[in-house]
C-alpha atoms as a PDB file:
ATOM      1  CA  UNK A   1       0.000   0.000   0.000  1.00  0.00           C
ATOM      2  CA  UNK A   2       1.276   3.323  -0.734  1.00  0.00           C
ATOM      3  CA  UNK A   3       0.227   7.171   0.355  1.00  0.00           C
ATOM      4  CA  UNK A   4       1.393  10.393  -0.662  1.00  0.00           C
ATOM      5  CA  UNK A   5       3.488  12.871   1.236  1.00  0.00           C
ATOM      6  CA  UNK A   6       4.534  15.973   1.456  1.00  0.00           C
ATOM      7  CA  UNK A   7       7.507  17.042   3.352  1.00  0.00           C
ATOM      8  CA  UNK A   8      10.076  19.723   3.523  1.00  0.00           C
ATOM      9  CA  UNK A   9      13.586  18.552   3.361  1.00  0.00           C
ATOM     10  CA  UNK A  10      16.843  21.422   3.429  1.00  0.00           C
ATOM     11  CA  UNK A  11      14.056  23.769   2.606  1.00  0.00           C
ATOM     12  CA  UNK A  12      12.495  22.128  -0.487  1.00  0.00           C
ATOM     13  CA  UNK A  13       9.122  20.759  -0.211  1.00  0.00           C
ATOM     14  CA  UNK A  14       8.777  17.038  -1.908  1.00  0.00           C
ATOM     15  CA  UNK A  15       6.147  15.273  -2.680  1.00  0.00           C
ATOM     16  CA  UNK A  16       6.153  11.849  -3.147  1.00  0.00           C
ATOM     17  CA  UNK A  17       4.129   9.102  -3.036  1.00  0.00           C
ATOM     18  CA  UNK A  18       5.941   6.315  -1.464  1.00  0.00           C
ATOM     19  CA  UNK A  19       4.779   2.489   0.603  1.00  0.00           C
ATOM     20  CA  UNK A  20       3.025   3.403   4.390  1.00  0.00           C
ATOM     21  CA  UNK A  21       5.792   1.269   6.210  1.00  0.00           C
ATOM     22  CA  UNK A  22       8.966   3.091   4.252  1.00  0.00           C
ATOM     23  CA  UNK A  23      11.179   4.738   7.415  1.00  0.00           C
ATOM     24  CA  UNK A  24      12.926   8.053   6.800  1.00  0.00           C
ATOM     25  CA  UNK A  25      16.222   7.059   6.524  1.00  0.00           C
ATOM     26  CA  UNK A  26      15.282   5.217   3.270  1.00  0.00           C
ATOM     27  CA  UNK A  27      13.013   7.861   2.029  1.00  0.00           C
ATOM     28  CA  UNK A  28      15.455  10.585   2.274  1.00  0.00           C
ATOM     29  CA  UNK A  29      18.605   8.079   0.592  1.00  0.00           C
ATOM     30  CA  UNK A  30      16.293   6.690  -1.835  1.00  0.00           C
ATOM     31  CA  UNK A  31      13.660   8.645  -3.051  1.00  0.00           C
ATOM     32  CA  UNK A  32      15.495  11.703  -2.523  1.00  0.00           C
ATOM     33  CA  UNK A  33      18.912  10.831  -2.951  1.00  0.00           C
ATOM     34  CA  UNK A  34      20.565  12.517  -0.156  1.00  0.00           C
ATOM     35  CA  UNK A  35      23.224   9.948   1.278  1.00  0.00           C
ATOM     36  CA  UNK A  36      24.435  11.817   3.903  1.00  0.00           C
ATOM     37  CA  UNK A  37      22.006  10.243   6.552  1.00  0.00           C
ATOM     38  CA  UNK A  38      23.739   7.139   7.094  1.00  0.00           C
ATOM     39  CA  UNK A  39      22.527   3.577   8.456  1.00  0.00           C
ATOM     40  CA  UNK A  40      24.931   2.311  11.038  1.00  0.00           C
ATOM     41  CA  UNK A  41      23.118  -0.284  13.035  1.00  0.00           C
ATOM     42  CA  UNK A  42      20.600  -1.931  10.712  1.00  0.00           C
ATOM     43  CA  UNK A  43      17.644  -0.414  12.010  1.00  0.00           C
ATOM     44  CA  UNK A  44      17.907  -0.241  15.332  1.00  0.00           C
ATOM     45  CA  UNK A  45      17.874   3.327  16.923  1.00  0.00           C
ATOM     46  CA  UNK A  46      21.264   2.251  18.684  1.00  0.00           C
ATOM     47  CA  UNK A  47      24.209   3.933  16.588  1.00  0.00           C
ATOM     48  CA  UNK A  48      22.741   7.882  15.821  1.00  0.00           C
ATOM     49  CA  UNK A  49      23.924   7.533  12.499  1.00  0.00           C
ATOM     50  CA  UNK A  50      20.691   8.677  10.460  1.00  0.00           C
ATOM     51  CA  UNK A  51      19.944  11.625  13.245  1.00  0.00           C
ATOM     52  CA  UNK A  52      18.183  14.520  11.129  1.00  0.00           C
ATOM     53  CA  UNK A  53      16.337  17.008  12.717  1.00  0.00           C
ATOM     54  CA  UNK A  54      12.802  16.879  12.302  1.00  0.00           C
ATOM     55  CA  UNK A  55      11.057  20.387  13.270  1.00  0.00           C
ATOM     56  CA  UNK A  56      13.440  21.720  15.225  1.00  0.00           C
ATOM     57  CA  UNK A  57      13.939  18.048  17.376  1.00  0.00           C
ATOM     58  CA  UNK A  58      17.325  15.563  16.320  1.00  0.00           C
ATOM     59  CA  UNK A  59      15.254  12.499  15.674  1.00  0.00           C
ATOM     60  CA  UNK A  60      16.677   8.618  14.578  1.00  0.00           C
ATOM     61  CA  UNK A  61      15.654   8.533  11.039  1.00  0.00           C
ATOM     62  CA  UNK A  62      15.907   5.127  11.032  1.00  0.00           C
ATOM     63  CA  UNK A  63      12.836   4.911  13.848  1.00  0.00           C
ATOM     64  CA  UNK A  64      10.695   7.313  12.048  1.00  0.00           C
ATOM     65  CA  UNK A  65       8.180   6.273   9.642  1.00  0.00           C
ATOM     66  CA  UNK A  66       8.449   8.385   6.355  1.00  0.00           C
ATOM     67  CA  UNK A  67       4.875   9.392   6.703  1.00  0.00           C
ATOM     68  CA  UNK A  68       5.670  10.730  10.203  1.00  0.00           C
ATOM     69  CA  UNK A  69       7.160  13.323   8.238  1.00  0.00           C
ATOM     70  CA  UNK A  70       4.409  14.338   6.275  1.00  0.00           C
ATOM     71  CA  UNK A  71       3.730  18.415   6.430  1.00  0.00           C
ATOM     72  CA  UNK A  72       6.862  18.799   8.536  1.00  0.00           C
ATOM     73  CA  UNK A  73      10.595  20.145   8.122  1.00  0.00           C
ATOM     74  CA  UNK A  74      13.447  17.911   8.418  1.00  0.00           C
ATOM     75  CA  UNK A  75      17.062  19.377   7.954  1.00  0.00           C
ATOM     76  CA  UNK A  76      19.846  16.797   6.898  1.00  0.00           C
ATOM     77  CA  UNK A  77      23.676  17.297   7.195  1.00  0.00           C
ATOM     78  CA  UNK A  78      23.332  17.987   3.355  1.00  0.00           C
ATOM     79  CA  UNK A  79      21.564  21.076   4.570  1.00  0.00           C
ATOM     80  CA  UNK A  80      23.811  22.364   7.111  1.00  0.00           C
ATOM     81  CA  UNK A  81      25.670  24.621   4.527  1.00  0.00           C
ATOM     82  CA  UNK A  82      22.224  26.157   3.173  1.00  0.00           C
ATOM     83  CA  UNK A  83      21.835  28.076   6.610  1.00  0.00           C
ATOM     84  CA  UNK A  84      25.012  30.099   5.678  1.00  0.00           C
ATOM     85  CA  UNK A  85      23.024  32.191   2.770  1.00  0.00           C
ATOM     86  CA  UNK A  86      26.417  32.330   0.999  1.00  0.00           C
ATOM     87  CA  UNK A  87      27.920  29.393  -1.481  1.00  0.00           C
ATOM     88  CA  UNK A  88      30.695  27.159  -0.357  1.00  0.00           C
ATOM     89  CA  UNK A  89      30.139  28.667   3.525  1.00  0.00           C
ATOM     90  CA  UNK A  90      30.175  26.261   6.330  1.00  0.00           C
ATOM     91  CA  UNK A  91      28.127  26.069   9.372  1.00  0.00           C
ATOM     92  CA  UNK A  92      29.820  26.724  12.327  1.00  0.00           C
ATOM     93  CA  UNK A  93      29.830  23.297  13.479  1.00  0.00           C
ATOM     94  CA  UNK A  94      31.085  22.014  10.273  1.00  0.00           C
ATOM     95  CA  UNK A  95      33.794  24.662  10.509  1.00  0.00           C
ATOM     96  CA  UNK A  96      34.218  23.226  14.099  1.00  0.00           C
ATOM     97  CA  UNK A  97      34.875  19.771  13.070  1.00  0.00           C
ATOM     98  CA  UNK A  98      37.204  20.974   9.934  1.00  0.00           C
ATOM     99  CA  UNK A  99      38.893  23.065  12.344  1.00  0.00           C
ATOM    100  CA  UNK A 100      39.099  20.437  15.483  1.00  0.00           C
ATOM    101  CA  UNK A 101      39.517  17.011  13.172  1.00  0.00           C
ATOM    102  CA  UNK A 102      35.983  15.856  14.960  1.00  0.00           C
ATOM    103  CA  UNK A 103      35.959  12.911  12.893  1.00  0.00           C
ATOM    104  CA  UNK A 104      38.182  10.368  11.022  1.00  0.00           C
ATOM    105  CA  UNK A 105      36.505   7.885   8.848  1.00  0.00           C
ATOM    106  CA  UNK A 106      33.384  10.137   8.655  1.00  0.00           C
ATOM    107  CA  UNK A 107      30.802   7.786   9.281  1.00  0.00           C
ATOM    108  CA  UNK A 108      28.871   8.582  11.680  1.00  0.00           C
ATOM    109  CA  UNK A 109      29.696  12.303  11.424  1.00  0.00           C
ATOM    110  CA  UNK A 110      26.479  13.659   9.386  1.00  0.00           C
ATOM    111  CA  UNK A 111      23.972  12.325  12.519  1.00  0.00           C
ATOM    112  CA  UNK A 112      26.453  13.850  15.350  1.00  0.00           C
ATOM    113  CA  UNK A 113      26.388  17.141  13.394  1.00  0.00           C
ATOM    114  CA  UNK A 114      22.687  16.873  13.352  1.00  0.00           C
ATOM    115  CA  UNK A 115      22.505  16.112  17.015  1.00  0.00           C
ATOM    116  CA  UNK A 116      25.107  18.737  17.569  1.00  0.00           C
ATOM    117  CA  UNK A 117      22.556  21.444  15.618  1.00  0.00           C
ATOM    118  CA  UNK A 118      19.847  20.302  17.837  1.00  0.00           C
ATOM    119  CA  UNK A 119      22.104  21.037  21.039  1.00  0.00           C
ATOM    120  CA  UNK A 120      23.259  24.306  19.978  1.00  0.00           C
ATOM    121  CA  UNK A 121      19.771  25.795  19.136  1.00  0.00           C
ATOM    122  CA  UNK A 122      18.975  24.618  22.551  1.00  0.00           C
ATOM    123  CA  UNK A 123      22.161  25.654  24.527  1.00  0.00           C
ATOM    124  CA  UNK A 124      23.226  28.415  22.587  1.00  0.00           C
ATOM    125  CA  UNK A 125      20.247  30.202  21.497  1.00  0.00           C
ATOM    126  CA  UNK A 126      18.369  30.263  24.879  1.00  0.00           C
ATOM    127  CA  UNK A 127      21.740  30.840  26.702  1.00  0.00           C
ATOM    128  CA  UNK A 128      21.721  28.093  28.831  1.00  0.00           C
ATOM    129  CA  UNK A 129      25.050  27.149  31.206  1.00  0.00           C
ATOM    130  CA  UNK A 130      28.052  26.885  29.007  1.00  0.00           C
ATOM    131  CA  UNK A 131      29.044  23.028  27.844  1.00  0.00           C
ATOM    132  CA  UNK A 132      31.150  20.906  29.676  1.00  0.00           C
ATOM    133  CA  UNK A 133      33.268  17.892  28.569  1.00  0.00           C
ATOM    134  CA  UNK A 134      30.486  15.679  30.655  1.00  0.00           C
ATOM    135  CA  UNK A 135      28.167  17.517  29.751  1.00  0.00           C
ATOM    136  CA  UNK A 136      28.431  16.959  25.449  1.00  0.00           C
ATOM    137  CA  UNK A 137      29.733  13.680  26.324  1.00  0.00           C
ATOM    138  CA  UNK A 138      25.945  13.804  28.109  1.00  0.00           C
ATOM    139  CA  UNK A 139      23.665  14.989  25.082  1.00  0.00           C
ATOM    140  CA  UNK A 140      25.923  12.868  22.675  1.00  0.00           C
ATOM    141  CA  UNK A 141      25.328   9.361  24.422  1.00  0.00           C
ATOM    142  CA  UNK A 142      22.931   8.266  21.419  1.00  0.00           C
ATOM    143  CA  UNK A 143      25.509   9.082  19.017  1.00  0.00           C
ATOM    144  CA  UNK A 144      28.311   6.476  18.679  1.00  0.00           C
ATOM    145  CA  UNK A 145      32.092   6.852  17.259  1.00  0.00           C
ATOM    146  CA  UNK A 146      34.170   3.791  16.924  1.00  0.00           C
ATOM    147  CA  UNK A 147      36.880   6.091  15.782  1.00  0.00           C
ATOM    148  CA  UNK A 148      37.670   8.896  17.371  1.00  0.00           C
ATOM    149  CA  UNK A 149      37.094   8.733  21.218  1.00  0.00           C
ATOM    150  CA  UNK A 150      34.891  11.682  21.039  1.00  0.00           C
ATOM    151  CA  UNK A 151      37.653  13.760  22.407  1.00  0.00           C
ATOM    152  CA  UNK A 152      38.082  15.960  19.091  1.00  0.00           C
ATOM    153  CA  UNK A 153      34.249  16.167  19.027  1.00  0.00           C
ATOM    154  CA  UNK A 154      33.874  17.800  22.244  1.00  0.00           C
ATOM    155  CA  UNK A 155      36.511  19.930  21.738  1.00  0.00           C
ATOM    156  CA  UNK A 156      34.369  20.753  17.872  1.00  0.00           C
ATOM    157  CA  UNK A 157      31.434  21.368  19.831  1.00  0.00           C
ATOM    158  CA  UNK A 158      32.720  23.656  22.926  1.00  0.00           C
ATOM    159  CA  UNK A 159      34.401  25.534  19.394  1.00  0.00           C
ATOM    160  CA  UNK A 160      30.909  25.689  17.477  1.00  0.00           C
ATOM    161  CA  UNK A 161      29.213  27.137  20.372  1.00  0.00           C
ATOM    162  CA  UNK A 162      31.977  29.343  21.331  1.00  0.00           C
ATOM    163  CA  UNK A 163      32.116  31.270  17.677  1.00  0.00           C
ATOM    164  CA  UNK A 164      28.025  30.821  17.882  1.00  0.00           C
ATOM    165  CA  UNK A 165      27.591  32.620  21.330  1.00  0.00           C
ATOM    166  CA  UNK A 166      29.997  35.599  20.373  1.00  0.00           C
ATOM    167  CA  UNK A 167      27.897  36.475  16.914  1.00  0.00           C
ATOM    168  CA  UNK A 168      25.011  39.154  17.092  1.00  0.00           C
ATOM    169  CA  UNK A 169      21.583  37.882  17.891  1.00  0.00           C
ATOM    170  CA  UNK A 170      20.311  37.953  14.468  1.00  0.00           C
ATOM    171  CA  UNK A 171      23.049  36.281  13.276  1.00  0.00           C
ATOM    172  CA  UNK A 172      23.360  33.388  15.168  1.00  0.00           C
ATOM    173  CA  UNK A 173      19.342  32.791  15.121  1.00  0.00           C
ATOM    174  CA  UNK A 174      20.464  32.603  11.393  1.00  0.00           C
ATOM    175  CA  UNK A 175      22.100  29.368  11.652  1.00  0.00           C
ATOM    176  CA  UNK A 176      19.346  27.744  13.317  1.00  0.00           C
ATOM    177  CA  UNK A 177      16.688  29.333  11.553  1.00  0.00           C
ATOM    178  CA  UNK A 178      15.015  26.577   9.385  1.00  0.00           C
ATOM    179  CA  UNK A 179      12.462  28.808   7.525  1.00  0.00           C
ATOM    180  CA  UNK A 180      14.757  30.524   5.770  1.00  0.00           C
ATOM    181  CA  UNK A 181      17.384  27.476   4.915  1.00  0.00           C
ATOM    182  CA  UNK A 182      18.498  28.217   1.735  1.00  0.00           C
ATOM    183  CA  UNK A 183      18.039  31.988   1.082  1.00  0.00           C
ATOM    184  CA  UNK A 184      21.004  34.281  -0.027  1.00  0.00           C
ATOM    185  CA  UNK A 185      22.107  36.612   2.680  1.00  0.00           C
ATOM    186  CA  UNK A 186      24.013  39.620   2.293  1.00  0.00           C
END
């Protein structure tokens, strides 16, 4: 059986019609082609791998029925770089991990940015105590890293939210501002 949807994904509505028990994760690699959201634990919710966010909330993709996402927003790392209105700009948590080497073979990098994003338009934007080692250790426990030993990605993320809490107001909101994902700033 099969339903159509509409959703808005990096700021471009879709719609598709696609089967009722298709998850996320598959609906935004296969029907839409954007391979960034990876699968890392065949289906199980455990690795953080296919985190988007999902109106404003880091969700598993991979937990998520596709027609869950029907009339909402979902942001994947793919659409990171659309928040900086200018080509070939990087978010500040991309710039972060560049900067910081907060990853190595890059896996499972896309859904720890995406939980990152969710994190800093929590922390950041409502000014909330500054982060910790525990405490992004904390918020990234659904997120694993056979790589790395996270210490590069706390050190990306304390970075990230550093350059983030220094910007204007209006600027940061920017970054984290999914109605406007995509539009040309000057």
């Amino acid at each position: 059986m099969e339903k159509a949807v509409s959703v808005t994904v990096n700021g471009r509505l879709y719609y598709k019609t696609i089967p009722i028990r298709m998850l996320l994760v598959d609906f935004l690699r296969d029907e839409l082609n954007l391979t960034g959201t990876h699968i890392g634990c065949t289906y199980e919710g455990r690795c953080g791998a296919c985190t988007v966010v999902v109106d404003g909330n880091a969700m598993k993709s991979c937990m998520m029925l596709a027609l869950q996402a029907d009339g909402r927003s979902v942001v994947t790392v793919e659409g990171l770089e659309g928040f900086a209105g200018q080509p070939d700009s990087l978010h500040p948590i991309q710039q972060a991990f560049w900067e910081r080497h907060g990853l190595q073979c890059g896996y499972c990098t896309p859904g720890m940015m995406m939980t990152i994003f969710d994190i800093l338009a929590t922390n950041v934007r409502e000014g909330t105590p500054e982060l910790t080692d525990e405490s992004i250790r904390r918020l990234l426990v659904g997120n694993i890293c056979r790589c790395t030993g996270y210490s590069h990605i706390v050190e990306a993320v304390q970075v990230a939210a550093e350059r983030l809490r220094t910007m204007p107001a209006e600027e940061r909101d920017a970054w984290f501002d999914v109605a406007k994902l995509g539009e040309v700033r000057s």
